[in-house]
N, C-alpha and C. Protein backbone atom coordinates (compact mmCIF):
# COMPACT_ATOMS: atom_id res chain seq x y z
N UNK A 1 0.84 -1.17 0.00
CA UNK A 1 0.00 0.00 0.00
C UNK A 1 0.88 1.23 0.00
N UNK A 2 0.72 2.00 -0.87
CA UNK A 2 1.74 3.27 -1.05
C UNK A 2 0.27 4.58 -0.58
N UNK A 3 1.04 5.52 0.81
CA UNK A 3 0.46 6.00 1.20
C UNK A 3 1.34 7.72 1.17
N UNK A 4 0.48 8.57 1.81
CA UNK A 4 1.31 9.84 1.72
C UNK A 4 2.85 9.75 3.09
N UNK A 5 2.64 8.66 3.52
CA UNK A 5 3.42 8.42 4.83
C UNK A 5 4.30 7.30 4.36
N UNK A 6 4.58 6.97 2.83
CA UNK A 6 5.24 6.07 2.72
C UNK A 6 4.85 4.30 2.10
N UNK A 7 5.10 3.20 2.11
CA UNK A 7 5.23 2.04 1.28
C UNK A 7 5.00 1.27 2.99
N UNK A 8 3.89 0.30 2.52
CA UNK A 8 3.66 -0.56 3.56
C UNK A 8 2.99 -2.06 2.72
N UNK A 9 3.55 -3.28 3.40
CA UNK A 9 2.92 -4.19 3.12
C UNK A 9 1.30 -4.83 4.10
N UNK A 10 0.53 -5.60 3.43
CA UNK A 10 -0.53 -5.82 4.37
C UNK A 10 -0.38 -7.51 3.86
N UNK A 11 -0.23 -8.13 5.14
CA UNK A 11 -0.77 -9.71 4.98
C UNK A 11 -2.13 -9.80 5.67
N UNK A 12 -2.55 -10.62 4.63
CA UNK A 12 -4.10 -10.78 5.36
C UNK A 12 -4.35 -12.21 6.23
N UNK A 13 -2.95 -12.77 5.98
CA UNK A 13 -3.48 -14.11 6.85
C UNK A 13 -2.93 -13.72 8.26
N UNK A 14 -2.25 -13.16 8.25
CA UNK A 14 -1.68 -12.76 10.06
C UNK A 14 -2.13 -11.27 10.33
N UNK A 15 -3.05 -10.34 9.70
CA UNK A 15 -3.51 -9.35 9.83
C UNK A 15 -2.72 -8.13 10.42
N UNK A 16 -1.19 -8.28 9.76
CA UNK A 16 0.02 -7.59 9.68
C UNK A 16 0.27 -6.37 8.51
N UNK A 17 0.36 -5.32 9.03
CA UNK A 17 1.07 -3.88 8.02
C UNK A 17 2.68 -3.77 8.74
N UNK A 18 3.12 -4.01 7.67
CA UNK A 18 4.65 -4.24 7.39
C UNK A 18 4.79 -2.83 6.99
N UNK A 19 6.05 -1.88 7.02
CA UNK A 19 6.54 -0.97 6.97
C UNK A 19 7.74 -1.51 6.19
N UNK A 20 8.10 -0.88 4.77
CA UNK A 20 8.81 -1.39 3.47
C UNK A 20 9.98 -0.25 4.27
N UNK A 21 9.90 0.68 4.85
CA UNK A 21 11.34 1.91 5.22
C UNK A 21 11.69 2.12 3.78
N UNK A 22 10.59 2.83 3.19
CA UNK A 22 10.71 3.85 2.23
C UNK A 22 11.10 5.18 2.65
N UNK A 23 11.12 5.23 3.75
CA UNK A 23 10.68 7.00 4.32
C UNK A 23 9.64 7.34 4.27
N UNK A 24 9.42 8.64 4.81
CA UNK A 24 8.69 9.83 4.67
C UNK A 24 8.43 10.31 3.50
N UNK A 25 7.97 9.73 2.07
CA UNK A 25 7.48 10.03 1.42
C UNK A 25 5.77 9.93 1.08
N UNK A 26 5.49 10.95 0.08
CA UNK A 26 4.52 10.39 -0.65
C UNK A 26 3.86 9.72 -1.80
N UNK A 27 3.73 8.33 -1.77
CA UNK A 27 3.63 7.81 -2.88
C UNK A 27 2.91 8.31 -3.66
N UNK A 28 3.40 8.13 -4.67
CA UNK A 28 2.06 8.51 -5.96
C UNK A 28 1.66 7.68 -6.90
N UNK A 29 2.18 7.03 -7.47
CA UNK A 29 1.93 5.29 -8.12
C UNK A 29 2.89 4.15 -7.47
N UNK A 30 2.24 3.51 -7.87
CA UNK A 30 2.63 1.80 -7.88
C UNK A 30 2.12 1.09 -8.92
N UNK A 31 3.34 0.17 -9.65
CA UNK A 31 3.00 0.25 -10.86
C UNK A 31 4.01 -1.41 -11.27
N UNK A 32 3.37 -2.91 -11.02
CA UNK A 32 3.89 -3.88 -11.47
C UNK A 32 3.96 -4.31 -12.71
N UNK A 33 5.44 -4.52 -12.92
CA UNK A 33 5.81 -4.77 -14.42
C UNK A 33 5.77 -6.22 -14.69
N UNK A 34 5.86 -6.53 -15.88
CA UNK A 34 5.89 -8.07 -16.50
C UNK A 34 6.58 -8.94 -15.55
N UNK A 35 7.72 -8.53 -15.38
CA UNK A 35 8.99 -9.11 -14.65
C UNK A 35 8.48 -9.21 -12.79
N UNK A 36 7.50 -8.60 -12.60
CA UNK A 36 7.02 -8.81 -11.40
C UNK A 36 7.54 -7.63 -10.42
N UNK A 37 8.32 -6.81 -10.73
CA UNK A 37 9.13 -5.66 -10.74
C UNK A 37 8.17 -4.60 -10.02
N UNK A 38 7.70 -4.24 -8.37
CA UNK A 38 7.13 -3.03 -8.70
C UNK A 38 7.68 -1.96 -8.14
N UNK A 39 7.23 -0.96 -9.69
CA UNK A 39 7.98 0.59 -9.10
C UNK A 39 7.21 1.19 -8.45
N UNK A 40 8.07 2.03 -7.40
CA UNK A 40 7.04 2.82 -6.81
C UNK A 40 7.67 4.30 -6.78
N UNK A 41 6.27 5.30 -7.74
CA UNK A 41 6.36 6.63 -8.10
C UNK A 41 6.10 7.14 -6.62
N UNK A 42 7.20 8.26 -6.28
CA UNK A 42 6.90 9.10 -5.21
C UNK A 42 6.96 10.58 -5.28
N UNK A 43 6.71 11.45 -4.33
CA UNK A 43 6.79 12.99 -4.96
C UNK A 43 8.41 13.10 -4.51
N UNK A 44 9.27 11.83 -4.43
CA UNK A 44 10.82 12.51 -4.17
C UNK A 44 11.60 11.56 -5.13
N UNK A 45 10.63 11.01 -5.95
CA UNK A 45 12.09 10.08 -6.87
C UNK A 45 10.82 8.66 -7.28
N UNK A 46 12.06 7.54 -7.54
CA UNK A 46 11.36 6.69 -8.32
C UNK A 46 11.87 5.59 -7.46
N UNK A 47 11.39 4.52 -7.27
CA UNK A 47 12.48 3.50 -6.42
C UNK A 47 11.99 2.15 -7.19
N UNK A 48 12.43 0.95 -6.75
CA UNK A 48 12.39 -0.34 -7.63
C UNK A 48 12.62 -1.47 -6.48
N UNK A 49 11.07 -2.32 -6.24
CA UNK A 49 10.99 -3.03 -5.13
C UNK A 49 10.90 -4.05 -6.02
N UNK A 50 12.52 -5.37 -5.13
CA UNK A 50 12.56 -6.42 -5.76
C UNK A 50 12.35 -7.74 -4.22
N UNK A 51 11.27 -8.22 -3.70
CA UNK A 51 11.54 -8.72 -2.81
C UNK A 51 11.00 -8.20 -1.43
N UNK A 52 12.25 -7.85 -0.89
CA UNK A 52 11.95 -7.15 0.03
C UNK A 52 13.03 -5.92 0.37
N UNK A 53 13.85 -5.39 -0.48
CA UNK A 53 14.42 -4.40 -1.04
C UNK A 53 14.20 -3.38 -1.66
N UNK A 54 14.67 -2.43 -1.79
CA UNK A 54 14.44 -1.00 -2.51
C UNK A 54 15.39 -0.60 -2.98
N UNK A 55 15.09 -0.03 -4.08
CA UNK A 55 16.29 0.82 -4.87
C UNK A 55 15.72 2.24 -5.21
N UNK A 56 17.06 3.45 -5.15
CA UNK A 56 16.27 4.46 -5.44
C UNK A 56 16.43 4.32 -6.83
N UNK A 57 15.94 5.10 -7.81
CA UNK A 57 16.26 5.09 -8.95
C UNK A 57 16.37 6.54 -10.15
N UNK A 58 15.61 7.66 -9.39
CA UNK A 58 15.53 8.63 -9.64
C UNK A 58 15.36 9.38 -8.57
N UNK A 59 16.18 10.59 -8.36
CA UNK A 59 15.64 11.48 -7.00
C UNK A 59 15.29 12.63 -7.10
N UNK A 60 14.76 13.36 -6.30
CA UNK A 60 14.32 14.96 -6.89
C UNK A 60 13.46 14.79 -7.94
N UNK A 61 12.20 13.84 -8.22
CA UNK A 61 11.59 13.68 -9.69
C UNK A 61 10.50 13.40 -8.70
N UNK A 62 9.06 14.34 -9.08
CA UNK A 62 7.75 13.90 -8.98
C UNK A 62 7.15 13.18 -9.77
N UNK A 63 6.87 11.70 -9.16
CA UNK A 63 6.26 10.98 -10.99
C UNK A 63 4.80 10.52 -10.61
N UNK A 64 4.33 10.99 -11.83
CA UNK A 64 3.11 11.37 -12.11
C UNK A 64 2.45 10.48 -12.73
N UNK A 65 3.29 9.27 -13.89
CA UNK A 65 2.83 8.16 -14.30
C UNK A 65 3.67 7.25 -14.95
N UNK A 66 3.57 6.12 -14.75
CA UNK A 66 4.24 5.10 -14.71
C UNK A 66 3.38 3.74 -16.05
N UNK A 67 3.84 3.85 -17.18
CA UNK A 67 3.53 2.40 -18.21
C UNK A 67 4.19 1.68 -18.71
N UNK A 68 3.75 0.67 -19.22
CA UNK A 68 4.43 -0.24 -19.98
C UNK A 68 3.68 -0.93 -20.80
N UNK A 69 4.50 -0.63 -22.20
CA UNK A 69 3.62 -0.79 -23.45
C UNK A 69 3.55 -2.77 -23.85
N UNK A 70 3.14 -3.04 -24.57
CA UNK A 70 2.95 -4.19 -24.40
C UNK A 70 4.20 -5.14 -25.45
N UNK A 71 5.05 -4.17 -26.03
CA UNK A 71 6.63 -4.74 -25.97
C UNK A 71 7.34 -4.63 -24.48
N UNK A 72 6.79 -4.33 -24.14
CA UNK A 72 7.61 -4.60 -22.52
C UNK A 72 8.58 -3.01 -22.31
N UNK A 73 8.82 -2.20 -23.09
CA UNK A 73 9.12 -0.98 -23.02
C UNK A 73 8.58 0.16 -21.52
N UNK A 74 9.08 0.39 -20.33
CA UNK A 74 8.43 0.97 -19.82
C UNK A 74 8.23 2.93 -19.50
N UNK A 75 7.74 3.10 -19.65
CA UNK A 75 7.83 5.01 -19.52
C UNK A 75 7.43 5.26 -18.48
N UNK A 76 8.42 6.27 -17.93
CA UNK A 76 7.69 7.50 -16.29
C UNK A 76 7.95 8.35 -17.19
N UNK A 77 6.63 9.12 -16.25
CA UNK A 77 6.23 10.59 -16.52
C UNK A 77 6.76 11.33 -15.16
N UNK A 78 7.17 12.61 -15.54
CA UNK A 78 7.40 13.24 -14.08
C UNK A 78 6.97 14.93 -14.16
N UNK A 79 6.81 15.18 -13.43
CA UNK A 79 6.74 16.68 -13.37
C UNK A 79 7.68 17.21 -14.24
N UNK A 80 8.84 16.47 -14.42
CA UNK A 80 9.93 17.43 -15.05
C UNK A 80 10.73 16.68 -16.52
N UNK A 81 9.70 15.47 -17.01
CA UNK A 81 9.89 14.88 -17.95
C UNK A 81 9.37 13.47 -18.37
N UNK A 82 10.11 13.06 -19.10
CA UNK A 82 9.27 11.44 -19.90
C UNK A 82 10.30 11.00 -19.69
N UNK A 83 10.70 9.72 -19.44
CA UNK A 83 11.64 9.18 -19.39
C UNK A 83 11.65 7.95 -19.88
N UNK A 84 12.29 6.73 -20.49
CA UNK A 84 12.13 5.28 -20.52
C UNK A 84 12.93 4.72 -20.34
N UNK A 85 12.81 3.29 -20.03
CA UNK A 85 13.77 2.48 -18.92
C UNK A 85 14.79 1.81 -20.03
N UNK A 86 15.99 1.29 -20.04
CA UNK A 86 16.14 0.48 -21.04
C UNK A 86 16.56 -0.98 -20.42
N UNK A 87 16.30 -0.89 -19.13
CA UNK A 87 16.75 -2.59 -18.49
C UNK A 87 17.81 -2.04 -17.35
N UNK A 88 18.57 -1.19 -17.47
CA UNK A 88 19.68 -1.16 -16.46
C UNK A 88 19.17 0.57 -15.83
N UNK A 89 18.84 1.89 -16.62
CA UNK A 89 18.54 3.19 -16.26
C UNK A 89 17.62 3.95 -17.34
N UNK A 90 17.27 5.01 -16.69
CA UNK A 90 16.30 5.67 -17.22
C UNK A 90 16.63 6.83 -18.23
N UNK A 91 16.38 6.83 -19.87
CA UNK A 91 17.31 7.95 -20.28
C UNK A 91 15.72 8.61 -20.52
N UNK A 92 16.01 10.55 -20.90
CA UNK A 92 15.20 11.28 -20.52
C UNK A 92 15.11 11.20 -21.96
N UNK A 93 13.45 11.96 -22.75
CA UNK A 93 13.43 11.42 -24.24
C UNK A 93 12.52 12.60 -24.34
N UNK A 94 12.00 13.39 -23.05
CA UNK A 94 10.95 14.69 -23.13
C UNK A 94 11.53 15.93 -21.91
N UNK A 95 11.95 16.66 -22.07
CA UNK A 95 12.16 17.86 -21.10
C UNK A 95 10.85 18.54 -20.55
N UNK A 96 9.74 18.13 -20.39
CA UNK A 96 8.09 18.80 -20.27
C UNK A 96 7.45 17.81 -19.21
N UNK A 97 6.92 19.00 -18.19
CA UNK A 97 6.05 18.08 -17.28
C UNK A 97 5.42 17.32 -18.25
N UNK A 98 4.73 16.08 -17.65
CA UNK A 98 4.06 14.83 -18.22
C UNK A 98 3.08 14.36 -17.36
N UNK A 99 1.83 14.27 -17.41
CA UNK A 99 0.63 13.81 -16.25
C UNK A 99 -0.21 12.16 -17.19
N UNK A 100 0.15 11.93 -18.23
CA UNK A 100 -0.98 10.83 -18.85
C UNK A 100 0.34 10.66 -20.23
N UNK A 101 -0.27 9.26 -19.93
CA UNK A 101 0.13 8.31 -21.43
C UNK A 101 -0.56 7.25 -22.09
N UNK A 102 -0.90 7.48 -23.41
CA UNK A 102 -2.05 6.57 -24.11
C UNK A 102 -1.10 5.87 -25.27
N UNK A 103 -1.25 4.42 -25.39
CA UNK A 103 -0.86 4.00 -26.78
C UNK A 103 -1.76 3.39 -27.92
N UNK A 104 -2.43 4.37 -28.83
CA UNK A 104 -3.17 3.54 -29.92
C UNK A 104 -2.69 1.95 -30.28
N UNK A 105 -3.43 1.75 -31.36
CA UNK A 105 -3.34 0.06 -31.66
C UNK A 105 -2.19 0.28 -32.42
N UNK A 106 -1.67 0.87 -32.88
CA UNK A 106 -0.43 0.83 -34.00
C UNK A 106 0.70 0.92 -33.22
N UNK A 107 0.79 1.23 -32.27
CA UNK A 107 2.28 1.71 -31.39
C UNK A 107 2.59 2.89 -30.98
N UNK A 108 2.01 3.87 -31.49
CA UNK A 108 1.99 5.59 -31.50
C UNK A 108 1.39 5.87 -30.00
N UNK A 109 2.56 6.25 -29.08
CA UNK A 109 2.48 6.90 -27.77
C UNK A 109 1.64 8.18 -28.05
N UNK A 110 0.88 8.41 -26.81
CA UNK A 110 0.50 9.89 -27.10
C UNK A 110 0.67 9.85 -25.63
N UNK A 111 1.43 11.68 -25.34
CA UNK A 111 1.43 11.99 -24.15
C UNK A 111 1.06 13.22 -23.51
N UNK A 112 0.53 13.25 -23.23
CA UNK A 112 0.03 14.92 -22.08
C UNK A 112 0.78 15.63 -21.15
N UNK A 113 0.88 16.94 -21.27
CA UNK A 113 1.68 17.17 -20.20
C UNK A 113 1.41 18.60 -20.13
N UNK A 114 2.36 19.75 -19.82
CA UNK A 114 2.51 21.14 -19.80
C UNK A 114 2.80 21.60 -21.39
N UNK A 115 3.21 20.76 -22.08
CA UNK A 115 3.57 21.59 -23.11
C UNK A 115 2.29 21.52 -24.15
N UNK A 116 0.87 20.43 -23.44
CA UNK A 116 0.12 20.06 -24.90
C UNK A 116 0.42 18.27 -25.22
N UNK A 117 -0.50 18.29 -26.13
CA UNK A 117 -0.78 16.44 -26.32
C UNK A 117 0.90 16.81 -27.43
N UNK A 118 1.80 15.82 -26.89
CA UNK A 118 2.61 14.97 -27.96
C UNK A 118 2.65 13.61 -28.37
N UNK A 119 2.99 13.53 -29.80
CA UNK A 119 2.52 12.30 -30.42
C UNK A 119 4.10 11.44 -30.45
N UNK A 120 4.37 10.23 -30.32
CA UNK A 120 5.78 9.95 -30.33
C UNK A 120 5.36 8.40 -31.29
N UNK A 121 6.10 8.69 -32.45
CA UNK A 121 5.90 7.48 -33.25
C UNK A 121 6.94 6.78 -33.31
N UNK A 122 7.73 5.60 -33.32
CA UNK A 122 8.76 4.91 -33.21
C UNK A 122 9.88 5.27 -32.80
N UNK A 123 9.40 5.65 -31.23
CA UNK A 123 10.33 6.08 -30.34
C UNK A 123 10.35 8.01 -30.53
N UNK A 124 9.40 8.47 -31.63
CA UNK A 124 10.33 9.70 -32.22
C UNK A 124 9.27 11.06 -31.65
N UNK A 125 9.70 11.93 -30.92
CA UNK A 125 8.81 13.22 -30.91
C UNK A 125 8.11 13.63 -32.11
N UNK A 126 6.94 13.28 -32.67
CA UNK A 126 6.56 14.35 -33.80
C UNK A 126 6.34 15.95 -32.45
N UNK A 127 6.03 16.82 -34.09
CA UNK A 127 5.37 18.08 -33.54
C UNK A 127 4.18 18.01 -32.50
N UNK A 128 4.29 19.24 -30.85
CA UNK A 128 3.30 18.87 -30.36
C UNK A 128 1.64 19.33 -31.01
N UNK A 129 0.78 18.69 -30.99
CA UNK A 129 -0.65 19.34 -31.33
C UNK A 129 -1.20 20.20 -30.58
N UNK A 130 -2.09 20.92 -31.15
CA UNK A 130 -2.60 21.85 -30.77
C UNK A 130 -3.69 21.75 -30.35
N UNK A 131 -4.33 21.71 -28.77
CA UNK A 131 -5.77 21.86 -28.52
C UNK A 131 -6.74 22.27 -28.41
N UNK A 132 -7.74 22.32 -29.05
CA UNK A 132 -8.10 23.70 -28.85
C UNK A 132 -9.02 23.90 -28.30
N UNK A 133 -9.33 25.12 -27.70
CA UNK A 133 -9.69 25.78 -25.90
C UNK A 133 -11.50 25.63 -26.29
């Protein structure tokens, strides 16, 4: 359970809340990958629970949303960018807050953020669109 007080586990057969010692953060997603992998988005970074371990993985980053497309490709969004994983770190691929990510049937990311809907087609920024008010 990712709360504003931090990452806690709940067993329901011994009616136990486990404390993960995330800190004093506030979570903002939780988000299990293929690999069984879950990240957990906070308003101070990104971390990567394998077990019963933590990793930080990004710090100083509010993340706002967390996917993974169904090549197994995964993207955070953060207040302060897009980012995607490639297996070992996260390289940055958008400089623009980011709040939502959609992928049509063809592969074509679309993402939301501060700057306006951008469209990203095989990996690639097109021009952002224009919405209109």
């Amino acid at each position: 359970m990712g709360t504003d007080a931090g990452l806690f586990r709940y067993d329901p057969v011994s009616n136990i809340i486990t404390d993960l010692k995330l800190g004093e953060v506030n979570v903002t997603k939780l988000f299990e990958a293929d690999d069984r992998t879950l990240w957990i988005g906070t308003d101070q970074g990104l971390y990567r629970l394998r077990g019963t371990s933590h990793q930080l993985f990004m710090s100083n980053k509010f993340v706002t949303v967390i996917y993974q497309r169904p090549n197994g490709e995964i993207w955070l969004g953060t207040t302060s960018g897009l980012y995607l994983f490639d297996g070992n770190e996260w390289g940055l691929e958008l400089t623009t807050g980011i709040n939502c990510i959609a992928e049509l049937t063809d592969g074509t990311l679309m993402v939301g953020g501060d700057s306006g809907l951008r469209i990203l087609k095989n990996g690639r920024d097109q021009q952002p669109l224009e919405i209109p008010r």
